[in-house]
N, C-alpha and C. Protein backbone atom coordinates (compact mmCIF):
# COMPACT_ATOMS: atom_id res chain seq x y z
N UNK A 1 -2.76 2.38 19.97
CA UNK A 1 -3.87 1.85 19.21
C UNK A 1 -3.38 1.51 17.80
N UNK A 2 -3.98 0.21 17.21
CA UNK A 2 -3.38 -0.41 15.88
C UNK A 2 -3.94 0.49 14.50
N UNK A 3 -3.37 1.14 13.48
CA UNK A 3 -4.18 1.53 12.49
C UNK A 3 -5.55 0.96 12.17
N UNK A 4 -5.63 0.09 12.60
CA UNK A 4 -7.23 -1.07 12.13
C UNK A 4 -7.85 -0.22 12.49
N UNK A 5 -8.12 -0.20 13.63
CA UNK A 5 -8.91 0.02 15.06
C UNK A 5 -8.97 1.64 14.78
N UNK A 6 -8.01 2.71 15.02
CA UNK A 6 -8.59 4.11 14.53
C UNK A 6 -9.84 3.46 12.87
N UNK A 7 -8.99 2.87 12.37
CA UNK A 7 -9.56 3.21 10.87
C UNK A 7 -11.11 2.87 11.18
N UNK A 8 -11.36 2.21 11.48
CA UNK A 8 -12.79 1.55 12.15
C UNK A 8 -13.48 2.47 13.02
N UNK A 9 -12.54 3.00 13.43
CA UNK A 9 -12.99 4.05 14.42
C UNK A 9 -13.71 5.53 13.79
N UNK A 10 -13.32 5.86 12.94
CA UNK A 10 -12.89 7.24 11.98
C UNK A 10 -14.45 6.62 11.03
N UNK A 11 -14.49 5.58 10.33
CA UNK A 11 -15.23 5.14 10.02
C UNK A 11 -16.76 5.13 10.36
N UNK A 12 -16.57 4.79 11.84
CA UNK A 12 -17.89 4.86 12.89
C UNK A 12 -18.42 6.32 12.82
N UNK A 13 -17.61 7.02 13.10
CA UNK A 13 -17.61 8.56 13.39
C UNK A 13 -18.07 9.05 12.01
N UNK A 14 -17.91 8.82 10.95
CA UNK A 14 -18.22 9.40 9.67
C UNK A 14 -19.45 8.87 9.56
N UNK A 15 -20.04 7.62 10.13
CA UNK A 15 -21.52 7.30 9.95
C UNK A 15 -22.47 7.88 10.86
N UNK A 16 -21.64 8.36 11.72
CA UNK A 16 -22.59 9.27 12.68
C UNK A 16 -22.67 10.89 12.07
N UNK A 17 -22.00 11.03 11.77
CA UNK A 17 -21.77 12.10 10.94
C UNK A 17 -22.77 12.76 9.63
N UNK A 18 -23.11 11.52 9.14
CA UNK A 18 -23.89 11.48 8.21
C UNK A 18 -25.15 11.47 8.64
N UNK A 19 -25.45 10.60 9.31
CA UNK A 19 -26.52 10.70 10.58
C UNK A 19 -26.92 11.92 10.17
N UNK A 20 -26.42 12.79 11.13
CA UNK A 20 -26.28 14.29 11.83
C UNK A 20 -26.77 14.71 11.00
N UNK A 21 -25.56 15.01 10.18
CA UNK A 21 -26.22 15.65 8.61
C UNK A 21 -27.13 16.14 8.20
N UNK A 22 -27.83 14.69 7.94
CA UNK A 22 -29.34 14.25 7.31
C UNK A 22 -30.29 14.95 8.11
N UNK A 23 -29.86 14.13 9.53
CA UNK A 23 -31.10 14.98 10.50
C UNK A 23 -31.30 16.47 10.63
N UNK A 24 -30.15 17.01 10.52
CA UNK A 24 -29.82 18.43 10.45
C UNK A 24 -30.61 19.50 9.12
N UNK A 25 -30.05 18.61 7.81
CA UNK A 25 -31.04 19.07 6.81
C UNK A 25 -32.63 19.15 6.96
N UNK A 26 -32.96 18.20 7.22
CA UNK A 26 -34.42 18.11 7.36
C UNK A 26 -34.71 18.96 8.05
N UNK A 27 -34.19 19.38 8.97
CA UNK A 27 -34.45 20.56 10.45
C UNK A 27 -34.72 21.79 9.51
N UNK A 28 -33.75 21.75 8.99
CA UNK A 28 -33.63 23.02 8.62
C UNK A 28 -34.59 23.40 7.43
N UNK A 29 -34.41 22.54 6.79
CA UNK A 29 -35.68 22.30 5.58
C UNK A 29 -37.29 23.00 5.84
N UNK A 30 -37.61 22.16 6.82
CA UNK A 30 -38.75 22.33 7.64
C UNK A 30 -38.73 23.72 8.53
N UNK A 31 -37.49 24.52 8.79
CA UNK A 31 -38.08 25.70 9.41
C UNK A 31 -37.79 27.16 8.26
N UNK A 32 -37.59 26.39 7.01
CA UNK A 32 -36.88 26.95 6.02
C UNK A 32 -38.20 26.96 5.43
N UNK A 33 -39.12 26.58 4.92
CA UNK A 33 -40.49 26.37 5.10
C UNK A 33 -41.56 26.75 5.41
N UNK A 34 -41.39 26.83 6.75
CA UNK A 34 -42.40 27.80 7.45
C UNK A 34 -42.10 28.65 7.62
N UNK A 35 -40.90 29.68 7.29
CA UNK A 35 -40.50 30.91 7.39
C UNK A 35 -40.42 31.53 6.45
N UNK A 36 -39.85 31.37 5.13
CA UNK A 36 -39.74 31.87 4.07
C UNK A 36 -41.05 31.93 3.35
N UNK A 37 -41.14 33.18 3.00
CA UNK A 37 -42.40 33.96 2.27
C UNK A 37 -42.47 33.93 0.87
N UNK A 38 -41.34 33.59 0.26
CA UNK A 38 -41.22 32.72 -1.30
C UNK A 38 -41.80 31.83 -1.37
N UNK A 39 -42.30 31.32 -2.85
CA UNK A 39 -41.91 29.54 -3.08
C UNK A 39 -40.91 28.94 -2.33
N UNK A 40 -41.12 27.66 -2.11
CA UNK A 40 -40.04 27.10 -1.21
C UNK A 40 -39.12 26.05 -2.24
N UNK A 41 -39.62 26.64 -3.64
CA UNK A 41 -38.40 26.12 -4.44
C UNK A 41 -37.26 27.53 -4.97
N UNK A 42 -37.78 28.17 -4.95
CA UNK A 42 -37.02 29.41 -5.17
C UNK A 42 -36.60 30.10 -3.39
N UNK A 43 -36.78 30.04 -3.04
CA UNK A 43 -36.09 30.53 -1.40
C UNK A 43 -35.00 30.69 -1.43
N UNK A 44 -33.90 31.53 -1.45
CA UNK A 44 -32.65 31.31 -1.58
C UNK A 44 -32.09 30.46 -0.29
N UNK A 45 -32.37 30.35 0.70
CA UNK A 45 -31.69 30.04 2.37
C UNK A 45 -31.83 28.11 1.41
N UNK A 46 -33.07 27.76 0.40
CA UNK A 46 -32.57 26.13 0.10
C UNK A 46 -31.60 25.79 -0.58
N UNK A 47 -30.71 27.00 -1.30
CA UNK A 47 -29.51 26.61 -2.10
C UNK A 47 -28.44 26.91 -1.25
N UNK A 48 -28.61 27.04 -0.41
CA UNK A 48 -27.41 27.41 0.81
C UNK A 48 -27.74 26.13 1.75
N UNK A 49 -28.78 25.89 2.33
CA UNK A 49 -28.80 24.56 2.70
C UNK A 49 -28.39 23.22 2.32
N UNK A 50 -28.20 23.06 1.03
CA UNK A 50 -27.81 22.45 -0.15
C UNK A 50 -26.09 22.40 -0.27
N UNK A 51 -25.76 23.91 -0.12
CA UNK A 51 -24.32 23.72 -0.02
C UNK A 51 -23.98 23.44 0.93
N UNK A 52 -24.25 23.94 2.16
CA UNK A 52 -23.32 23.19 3.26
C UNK A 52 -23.77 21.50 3.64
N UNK A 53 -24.84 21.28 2.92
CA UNK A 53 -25.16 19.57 3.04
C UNK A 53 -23.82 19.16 2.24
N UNK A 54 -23.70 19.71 0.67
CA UNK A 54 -22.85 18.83 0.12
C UNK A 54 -20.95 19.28 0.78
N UNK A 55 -20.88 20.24 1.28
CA UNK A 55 -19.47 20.38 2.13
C UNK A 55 -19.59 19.74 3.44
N UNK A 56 -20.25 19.28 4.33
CA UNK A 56 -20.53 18.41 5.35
C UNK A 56 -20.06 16.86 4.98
N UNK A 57 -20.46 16.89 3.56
CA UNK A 57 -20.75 15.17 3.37
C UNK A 57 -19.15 15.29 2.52
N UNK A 58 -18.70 16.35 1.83
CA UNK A 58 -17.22 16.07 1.35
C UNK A 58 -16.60 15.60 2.48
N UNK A 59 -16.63 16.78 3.26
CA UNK A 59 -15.75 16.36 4.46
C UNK A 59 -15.80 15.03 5.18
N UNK A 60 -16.82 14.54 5.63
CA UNK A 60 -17.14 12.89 6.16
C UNK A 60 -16.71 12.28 4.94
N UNK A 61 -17.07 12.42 3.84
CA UNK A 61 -16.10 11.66 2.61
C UNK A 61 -14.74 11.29 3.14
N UNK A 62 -14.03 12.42 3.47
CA UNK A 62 -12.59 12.93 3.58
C UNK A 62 -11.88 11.67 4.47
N UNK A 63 -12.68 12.13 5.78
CA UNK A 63 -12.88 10.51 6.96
C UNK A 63 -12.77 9.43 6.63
N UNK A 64 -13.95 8.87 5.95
CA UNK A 64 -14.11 7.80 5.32
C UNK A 64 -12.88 7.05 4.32
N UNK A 65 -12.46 8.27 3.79
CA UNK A 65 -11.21 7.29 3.18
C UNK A 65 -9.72 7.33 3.43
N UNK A 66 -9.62 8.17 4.73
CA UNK A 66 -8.49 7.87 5.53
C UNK A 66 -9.20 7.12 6.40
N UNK A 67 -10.13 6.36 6.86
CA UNK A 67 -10.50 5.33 7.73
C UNK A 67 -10.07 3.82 6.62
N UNK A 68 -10.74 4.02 5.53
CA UNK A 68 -9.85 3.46 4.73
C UNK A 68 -8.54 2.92 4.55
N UNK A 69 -8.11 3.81 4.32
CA UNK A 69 -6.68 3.83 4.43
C UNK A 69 -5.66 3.12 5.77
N UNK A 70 -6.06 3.58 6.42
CA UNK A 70 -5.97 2.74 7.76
C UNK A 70 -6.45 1.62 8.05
N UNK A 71 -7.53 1.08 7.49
CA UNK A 71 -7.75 -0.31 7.66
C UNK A 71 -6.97 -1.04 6.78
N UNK A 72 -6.53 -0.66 5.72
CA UNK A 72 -6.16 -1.55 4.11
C UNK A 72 -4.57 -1.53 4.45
N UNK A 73 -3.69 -0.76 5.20
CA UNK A 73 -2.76 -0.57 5.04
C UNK A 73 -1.64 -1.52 5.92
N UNK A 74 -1.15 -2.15 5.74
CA UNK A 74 0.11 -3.03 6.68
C UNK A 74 1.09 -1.65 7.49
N UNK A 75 0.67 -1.66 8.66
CA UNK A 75 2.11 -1.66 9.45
C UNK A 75 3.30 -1.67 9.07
N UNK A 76 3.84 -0.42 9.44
CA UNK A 76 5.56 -0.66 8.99
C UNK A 76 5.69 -2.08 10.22
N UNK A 77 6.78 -2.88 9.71
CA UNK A 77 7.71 -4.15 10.69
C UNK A 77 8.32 -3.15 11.21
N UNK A 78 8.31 -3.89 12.70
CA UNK A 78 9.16 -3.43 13.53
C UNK A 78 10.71 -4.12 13.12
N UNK A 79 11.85 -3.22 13.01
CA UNK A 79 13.27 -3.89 12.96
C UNK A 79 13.43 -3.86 14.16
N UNK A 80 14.13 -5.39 14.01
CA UNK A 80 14.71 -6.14 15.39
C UNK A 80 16.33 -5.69 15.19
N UNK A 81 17.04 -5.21 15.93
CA UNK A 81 18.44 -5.27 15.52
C UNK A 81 19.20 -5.96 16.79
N UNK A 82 19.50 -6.85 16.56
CA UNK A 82 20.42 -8.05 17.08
C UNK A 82 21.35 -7.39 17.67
N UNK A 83 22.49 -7.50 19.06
CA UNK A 83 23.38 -7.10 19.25
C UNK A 83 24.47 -8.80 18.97
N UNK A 84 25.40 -8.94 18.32
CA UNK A 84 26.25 -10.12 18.36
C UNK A 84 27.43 -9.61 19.21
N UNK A 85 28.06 -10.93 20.20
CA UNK A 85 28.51 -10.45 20.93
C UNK A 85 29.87 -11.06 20.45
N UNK A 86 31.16 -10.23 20.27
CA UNK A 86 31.99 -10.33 19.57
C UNK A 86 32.75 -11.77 20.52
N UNK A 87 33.39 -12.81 19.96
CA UNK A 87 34.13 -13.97 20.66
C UNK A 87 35.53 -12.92 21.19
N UNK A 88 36.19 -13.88 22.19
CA UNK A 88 37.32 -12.82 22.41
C UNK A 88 38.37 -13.50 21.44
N UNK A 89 39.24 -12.93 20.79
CA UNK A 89 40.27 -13.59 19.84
C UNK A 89 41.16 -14.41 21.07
N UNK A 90 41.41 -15.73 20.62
CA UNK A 90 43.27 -15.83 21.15
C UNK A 90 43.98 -15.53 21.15
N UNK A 91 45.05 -14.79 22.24
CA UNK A 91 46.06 -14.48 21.71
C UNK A 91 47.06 -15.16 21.62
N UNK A 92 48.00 -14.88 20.51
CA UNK A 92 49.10 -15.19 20.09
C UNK A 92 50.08 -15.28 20.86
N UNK A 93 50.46 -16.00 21.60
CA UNK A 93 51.71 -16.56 22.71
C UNK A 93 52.78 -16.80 22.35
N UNK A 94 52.44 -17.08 20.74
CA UNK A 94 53.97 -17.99 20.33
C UNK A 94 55.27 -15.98 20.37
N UNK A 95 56.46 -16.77 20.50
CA UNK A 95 57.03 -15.32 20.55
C UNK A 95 57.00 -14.35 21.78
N UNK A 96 56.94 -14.81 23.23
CA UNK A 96 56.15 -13.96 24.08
C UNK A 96 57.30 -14.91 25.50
N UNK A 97 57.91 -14.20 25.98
CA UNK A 97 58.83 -14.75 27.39
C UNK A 97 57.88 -15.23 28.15
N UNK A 98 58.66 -15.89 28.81
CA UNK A 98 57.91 -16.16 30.48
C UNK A 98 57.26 -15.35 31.08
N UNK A 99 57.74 -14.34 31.14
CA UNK A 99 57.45 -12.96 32.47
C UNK A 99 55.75 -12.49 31.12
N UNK A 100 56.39 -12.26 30.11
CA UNK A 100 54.74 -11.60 28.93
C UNK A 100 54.32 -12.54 29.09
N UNK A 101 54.07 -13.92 29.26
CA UNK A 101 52.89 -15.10 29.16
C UNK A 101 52.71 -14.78 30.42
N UNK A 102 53.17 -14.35 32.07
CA UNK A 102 52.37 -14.50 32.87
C UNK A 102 51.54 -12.86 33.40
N UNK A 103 51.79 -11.93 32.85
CA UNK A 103 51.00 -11.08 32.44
C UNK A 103 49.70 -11.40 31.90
N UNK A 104 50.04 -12.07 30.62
CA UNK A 104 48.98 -12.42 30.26
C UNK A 104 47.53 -13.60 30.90
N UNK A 105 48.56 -14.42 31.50
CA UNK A 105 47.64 -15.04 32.39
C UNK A 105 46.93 -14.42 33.32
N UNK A 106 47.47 -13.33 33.88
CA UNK A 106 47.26 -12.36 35.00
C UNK A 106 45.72 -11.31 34.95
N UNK A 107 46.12 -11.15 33.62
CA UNK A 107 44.94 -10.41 32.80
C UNK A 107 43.46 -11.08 32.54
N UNK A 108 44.05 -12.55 32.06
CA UNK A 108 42.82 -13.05 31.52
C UNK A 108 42.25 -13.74 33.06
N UNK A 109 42.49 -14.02 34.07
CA UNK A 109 42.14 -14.39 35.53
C UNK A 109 41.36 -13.22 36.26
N UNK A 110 41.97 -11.73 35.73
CA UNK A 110 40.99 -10.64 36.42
C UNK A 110 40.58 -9.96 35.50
N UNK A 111 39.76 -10.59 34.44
CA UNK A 111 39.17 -10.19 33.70
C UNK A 111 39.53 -8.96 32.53
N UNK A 112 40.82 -8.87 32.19
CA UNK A 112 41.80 -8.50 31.50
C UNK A 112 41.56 -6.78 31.59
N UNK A 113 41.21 -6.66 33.13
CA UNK A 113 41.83 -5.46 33.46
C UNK A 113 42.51 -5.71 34.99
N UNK A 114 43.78 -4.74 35.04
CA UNK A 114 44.62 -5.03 36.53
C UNK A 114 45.00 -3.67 36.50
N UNK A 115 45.16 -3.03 38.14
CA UNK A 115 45.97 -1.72 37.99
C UNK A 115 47.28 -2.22 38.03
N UNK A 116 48.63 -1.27 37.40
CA UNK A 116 49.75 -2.14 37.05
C UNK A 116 50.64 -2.36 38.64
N UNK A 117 50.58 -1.52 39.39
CA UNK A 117 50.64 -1.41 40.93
C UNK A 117 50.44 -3.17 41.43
N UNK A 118 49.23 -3.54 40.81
CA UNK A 118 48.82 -4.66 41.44
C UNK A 118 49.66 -6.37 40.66
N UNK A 119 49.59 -5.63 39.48
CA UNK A 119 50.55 -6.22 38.73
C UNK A 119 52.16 -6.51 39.18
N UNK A 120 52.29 -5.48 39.39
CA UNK A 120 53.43 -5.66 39.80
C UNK A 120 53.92 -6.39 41.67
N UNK A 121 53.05 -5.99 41.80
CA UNK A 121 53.06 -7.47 43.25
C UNK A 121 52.67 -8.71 42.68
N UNK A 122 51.97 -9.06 41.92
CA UNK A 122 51.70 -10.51 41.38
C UNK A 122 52.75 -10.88 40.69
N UNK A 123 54.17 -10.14 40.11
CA UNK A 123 54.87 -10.81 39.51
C UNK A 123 55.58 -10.74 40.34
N UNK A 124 55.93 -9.94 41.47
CA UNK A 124 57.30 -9.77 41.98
C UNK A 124 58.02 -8.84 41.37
N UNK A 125 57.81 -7.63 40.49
CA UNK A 125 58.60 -7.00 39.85
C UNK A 125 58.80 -5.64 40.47
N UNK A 126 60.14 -4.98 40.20
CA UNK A 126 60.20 -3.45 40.47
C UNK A 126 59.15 -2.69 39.22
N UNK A 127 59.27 -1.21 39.88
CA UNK A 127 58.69 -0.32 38.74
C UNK A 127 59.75 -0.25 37.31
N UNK A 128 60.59 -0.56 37.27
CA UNK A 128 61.08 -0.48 36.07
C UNK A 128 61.34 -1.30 35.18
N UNK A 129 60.95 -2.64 35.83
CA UNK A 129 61.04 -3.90 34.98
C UNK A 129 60.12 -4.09 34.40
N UNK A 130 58.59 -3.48 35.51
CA UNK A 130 57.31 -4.02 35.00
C UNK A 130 56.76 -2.92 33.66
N UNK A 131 57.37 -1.80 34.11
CA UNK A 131 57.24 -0.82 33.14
C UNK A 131 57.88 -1.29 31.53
N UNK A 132 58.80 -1.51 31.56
CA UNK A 132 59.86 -2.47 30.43
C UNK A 132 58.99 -3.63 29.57
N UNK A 133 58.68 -4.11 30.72
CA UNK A 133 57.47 -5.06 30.32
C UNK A 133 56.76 -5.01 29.86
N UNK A 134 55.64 -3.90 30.59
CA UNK A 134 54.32 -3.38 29.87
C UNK A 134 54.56 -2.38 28.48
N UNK A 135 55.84 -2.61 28.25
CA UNK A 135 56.01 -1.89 27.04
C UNK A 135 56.22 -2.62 26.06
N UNK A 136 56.78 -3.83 26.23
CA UNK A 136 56.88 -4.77 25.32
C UNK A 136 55.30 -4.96 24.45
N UNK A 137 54.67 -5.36 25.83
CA UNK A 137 53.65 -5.77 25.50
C UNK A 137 52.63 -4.93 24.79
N UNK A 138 52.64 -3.59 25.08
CA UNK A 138 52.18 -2.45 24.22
C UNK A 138 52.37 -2.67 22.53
N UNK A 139 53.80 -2.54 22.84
CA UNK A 139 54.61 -2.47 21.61
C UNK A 139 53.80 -3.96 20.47
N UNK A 140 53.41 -4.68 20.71
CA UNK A 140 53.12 -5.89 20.23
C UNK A 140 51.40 -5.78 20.38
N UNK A 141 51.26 -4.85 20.72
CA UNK A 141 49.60 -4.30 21.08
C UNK A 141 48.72 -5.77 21.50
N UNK A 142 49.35 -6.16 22.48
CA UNK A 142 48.69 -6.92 23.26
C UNK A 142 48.06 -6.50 24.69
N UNK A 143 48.28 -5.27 25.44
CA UNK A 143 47.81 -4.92 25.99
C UNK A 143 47.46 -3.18 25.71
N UNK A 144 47.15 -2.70 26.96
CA UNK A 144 47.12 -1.40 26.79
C UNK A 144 46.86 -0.37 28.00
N UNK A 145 47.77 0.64 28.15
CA UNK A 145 47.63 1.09 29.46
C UNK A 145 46.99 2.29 29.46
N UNK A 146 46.16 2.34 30.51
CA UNK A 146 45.44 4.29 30.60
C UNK A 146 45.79 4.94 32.31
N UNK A 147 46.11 5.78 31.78
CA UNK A 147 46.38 6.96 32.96
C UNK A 147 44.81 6.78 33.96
N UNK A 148 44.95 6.19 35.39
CA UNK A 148 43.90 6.85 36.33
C UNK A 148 44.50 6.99 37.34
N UNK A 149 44.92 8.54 37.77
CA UNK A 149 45.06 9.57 38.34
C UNK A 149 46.57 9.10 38.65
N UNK A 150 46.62 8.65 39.65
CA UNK A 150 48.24 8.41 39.95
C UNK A 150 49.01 7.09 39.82
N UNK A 151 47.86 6.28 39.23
CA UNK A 151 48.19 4.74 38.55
C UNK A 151 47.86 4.56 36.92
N UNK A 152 48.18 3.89 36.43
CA UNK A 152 48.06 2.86 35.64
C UNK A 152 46.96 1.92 35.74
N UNK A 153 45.74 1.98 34.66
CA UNK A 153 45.61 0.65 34.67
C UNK A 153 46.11 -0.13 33.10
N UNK A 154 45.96 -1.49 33.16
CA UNK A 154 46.59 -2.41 32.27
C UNK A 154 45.30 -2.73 31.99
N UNK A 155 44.85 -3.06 30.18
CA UNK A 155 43.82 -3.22 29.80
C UNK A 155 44.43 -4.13 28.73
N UNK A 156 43.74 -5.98 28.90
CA UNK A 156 44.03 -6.53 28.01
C UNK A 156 43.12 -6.49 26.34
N UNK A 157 44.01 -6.22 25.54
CA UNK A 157 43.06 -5.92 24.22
C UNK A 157 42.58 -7.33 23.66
N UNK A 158 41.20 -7.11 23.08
CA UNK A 158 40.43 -8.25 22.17
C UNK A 158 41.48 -8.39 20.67
């Protein structure tokens, strides 16, 4: 529900309130009246009637201007926070053999992750060449390798 709408709401409720009140005093007035054996300006039960009229009506006061408040007041804005989605850099080729440019092609075709296992059937290489390799390419932090379980995978970096 919008602050308006309570405030309007809170508002309503404080006019019923007052209502009440009123009707309530008079009630009481009237059996305050026919009961009391005083003057019914000296009666003490009418200066007590009196006070809780005027603490009834503070309080609906109270309502009233946080209903207020709620109507007059703007909404915090909602923040929108954007995600931007980073471009992938080019990489830098110049400086880079045959065998590191087709790594790299290798990468960017399966989405610049490969297990190196698999890698290494796509080039034709032993484990120690491709290893040699993937070190180069480390070394130049163009790629990057993580331990899963008894392989390698090859992770091309942004």
């Amino acid at each position: 529900m919008e602050n308006k709408n309570v405030g309007y709401l809170l508002l309503g409720v404080a006019v019923l309130l007052v209502v009440i009140i009123f009707l309530f005093q008079t009630a009481l007035k009237q059996i305050v009246v026919s009961t009391c054996t005083m003057e019914a300006t000296s009666c003490p039960m009418n200066k007590t009637i009196d006070q809780q009229t005027w603490l009834a009506l503070a309080i609906t006061g109270i309502l009233v201007v946080v209903g207020f408040v709620l109507i007059f007041t703007k909404p915090k804005e909602k923040i929108i926070v954007k995600k931007i989605l980073e471009k992938k850099k080019k990489i830098d080729l110049t400086g880079l053999d045959s065998k590191e440019k087709g790594v790299i092609d290798i990468l960017e075709k399966e989405n610049g992750i490969i297990f190196q296992a698999t890698l290494m059937e796509k080039l034709n290489m032993g484990k120690v060449g491709i290893t040699r390799l993937l070190d180069k390419l480390e070394a130049k932090q163009i790629i990057e390798r993580k331990r899963r379980g008894m392989n390698n995978v090859v992770v091309l970096k942004n």
